[in-house]
Protein backbone atom coordinates (compact mmCIF):
# COMPACT_ATOMS: atom_id res chain seq x y z
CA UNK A 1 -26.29 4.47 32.34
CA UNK A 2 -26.01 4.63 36.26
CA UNK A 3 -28.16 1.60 36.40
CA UNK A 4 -25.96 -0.24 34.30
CA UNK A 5 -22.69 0.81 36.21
CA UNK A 6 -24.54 -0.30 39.31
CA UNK A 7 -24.50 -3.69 38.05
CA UNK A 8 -21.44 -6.13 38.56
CA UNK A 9 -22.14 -7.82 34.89
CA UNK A 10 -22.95 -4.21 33.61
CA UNK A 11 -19.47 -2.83 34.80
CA UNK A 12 -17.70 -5.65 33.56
CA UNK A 13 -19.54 -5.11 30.25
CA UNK A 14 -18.78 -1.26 30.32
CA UNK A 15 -15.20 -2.13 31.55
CA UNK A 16 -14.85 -4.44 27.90
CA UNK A 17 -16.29 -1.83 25.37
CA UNK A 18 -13.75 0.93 26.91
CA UNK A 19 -10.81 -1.97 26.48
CA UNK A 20 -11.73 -2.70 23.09
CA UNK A 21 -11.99 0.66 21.78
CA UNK A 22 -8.61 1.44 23.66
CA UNK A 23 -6.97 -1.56 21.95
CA UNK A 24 -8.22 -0.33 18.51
CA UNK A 25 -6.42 3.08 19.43
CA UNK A 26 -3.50 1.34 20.21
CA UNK A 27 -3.55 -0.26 17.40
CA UNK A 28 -3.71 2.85 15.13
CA UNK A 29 -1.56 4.67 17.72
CA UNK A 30 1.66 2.17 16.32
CA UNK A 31 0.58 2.12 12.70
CA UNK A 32 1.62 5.76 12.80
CA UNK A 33 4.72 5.68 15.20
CA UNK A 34 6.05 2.85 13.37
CA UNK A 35 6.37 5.22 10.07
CA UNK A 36 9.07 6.89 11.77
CA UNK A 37 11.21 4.00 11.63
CA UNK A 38 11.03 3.60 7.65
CA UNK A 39 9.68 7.29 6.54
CA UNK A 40 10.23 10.24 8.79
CA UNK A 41 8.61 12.59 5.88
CA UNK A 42 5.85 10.36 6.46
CA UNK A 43 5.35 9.86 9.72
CA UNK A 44 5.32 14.05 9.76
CA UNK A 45 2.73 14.05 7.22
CA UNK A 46 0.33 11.72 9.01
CA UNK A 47 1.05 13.21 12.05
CA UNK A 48 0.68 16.57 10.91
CA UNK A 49 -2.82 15.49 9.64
CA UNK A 50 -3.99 13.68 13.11
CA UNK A 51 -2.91 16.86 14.77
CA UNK A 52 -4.63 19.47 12.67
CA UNK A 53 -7.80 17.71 11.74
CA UNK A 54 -10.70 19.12 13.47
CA UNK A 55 -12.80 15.95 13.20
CA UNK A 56 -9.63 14.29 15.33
CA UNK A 57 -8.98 16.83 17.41
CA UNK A 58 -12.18 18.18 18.27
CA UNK A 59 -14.30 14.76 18.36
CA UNK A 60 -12.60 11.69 18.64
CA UNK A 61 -9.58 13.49 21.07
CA UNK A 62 -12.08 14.10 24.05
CA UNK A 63 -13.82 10.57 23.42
CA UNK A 64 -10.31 9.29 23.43
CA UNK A 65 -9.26 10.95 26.47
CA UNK A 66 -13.06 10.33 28.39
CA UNK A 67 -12.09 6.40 27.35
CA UNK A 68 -8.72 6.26 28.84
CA UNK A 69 -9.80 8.15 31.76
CA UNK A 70 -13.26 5.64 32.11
CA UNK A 71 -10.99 2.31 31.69
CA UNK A 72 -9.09 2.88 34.48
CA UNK A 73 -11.72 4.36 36.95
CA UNK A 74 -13.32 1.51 36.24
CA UNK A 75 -10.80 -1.02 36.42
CA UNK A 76 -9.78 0.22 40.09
CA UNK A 77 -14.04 -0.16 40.96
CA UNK A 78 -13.77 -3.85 39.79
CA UNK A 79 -10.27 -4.23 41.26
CA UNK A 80 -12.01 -3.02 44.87
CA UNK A 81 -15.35 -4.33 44.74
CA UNK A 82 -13.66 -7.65 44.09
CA UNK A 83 -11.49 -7.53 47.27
CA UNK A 84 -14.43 -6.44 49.40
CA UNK A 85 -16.42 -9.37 48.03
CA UNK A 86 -14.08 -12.11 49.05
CA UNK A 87 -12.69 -12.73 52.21
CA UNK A 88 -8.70 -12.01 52.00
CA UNK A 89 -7.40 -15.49 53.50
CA UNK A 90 -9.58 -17.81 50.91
CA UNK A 91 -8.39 -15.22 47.92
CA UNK A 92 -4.57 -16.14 49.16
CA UNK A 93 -4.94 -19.67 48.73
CA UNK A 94 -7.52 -20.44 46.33
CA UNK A 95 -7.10 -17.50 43.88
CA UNK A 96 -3.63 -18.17 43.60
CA UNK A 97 -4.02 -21.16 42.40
CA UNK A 98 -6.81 -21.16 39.66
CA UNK A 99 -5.81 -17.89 37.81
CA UNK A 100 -2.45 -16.95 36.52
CA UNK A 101 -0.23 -13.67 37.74
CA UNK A 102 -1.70 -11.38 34.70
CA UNK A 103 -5.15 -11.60 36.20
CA UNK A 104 -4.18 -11.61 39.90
CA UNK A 105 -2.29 -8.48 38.77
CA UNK A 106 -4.51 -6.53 36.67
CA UNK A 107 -4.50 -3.43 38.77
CA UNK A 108 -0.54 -3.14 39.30
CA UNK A 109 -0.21 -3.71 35.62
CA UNK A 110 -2.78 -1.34 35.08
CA UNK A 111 -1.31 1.16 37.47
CA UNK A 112 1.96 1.07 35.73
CA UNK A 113 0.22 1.81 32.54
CA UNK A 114 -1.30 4.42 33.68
CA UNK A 115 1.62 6.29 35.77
CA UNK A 116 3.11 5.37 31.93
CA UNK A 117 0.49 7.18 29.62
CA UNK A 118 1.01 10.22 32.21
CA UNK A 119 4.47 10.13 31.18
CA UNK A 120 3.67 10.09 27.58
CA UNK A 121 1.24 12.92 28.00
CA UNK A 122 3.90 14.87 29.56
CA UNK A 123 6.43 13.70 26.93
CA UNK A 124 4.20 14.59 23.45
CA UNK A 125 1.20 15.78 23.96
CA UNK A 126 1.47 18.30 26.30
CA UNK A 127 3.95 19.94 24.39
CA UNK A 128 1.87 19.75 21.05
CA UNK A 129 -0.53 21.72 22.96
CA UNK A 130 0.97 24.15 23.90
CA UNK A 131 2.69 24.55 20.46
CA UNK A 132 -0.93 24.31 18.86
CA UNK A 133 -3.44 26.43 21.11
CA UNK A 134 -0.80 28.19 23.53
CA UNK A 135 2.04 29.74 21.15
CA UNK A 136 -0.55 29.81 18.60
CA UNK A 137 1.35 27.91 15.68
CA UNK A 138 -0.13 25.21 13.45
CA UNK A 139 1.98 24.82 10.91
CA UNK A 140 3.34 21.97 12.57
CA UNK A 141 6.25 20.69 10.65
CA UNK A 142 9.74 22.22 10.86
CA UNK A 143 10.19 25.34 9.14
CA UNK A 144 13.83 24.94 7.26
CA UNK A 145 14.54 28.53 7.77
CA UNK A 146 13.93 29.15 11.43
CA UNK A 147 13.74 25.65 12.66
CA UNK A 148 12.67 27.20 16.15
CA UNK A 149 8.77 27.19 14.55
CA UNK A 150 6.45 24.48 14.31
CA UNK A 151 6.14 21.20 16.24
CA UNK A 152 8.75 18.78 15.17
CA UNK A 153 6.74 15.56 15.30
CA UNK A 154 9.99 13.25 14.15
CA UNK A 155 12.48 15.50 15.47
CA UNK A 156 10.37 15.24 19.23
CA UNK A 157 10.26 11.87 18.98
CA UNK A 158 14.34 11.38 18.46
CA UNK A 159 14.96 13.80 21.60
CA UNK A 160 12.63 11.93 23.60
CA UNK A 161 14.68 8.67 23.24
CA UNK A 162 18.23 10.15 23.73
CA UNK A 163 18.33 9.47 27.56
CA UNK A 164 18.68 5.87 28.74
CA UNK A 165 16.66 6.29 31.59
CA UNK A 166 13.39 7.53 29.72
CA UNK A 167 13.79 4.67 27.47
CA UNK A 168 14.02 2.12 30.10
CA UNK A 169 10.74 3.29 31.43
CA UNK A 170 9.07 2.95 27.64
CA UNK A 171 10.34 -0.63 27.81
CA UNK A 172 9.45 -1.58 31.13
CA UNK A 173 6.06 -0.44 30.66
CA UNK A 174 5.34 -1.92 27.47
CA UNK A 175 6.19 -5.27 28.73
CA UNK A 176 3.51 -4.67 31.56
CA UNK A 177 1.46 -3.44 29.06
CA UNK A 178 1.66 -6.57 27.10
CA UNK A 179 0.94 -8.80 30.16
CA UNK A 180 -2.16 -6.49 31.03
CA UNK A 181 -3.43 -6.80 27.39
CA UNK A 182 -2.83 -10.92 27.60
CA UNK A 183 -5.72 -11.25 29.96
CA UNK A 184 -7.23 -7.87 28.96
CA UNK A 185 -7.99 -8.90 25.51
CA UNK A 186 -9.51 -12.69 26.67
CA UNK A 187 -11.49 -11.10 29.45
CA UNK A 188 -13.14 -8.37 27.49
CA UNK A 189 -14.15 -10.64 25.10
CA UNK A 190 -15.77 -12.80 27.47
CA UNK A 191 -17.23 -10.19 29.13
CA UNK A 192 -19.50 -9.20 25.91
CA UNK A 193 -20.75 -12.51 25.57
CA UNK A 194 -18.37 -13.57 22.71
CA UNK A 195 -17.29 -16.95 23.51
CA UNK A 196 -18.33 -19.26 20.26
CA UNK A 197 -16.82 -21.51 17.79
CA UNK A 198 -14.27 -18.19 17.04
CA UNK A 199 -13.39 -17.82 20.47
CA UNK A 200 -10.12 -20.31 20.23
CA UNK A 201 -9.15 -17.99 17.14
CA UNK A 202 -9.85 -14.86 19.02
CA UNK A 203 -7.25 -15.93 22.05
CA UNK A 204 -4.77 -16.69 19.23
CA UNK A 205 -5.03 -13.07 17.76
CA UNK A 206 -5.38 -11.67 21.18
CA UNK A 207 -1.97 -13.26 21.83
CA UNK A 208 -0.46 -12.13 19.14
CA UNK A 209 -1.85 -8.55 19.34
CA UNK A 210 -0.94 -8.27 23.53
CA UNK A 211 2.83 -9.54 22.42
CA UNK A 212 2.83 -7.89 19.33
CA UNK A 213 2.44 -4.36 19.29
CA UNK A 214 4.10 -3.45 23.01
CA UNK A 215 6.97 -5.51 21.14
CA UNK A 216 6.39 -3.56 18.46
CA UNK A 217 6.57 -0.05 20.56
CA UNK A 218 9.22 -1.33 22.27
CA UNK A 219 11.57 -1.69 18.71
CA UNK A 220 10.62 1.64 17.97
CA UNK A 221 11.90 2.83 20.89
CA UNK A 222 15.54 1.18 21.20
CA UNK A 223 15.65 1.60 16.89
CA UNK A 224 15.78 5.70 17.92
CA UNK A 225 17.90 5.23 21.12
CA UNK A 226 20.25 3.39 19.15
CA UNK A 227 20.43 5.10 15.53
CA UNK A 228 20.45 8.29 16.47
């Protein structure tokens, strides 16, 4: 594995499996949120289920985290090694000029994202935590006698979107996140060697999926600001 990551193709390689597997997250990650738009019971009931599952939260949610955590280590190693390798007055002129602002801005982007999912972390999941394995209680939907009890997945994800100013950041960040996924999604596919006669249909999904579902995220967000 080291000898791989020692590599530039084998980084860029590594880099592209941890994109693709985060995009297929995100992917999942709005079929769910997007239930609390049309069915809050629902949206509770899957998210109950993601959040109790041991399989989830015991396998996939330390792969998932190990992933996220991976991406953007790595990213900032390419980001570097790729300044050290060129010399900084050619990159200004030259690199500027052959590549558009999504690639020459991958780490910002990606440092925005980041500083975002922290946010989000601190917003949702920390909480559910500390609900879960801290207070000690699973039962996870809202108990209609002492509503105090239980994590309320739809009724935390109204609060969060009250304030103005926490919603602003959701939207900001999902339109860098769509402009980091527009040359995310191209590169990573080029990067495991799939460029064929599908790769002009695979830049048309990867369009639509990097506009898409931040677009779609960012409805979901301004629907609760606004309805509630």
């Amino acid at each position: 594995m080291s000898g791989i990551l020692n590599s530039s193709i084998g980084r860029k390689f590594a880099m592209a499996i941890s994109a693709l597997f985060l995009m297929v997250f995100l992917l999942q990650h709005f079929a769910i949120n997007i239930l609390s738009v049309f069915s809050p019971d629902t949206f509770n009931d899957v998210s109950h289920f993601m959040g109790t599952f041991w399989v989830i939260q015991y396998l996939l949610q330390p792969v998932l985290i190990f992933g996220v955590v991976f991406h953007f280590v790595m990213g900032f190693i390419l980001e570097y090694k790729n300044w050290s390798a060129r010399k900084i007055g050619y990159a200004k002129t030259s690199r500027s000029a052959t590549s558009t602002w999504m690639s020459r801005n991958m780490l910002l982007t990606g440092a925005v994202v980041l500083a975002f999912m922290v946010l989000h972390f601190i917003d949702f999941w920390i909480p559910e935590i500390n609900t879960k394995y801290i207070v000690g209680d699973m039962s996870g939907l809202v108990d209609p006698v002492n509503t105090e009890s239980g994590f309320r997945y739809y009724e935390e994800l109204v609060h969060k979107f009250h304030h103005p100013l926490r919603v602003a950041a959701y939207v900001i960040s999902f339109v860098l996140l769509s402009l980091h996924l527009l040359h995310g999604f191209n590169s990573a596919f080029q990067s495991v060697g799939a460029n064929n006669k599908y790769t002009k249909g695979l830049k048309g999904f990867g369009k639509v999926y990097a506009i898409g579902i931040p677009l779609g995220f960012v409805f979901i967000a301004l629907f609760h600001h606004f309805t509630h």
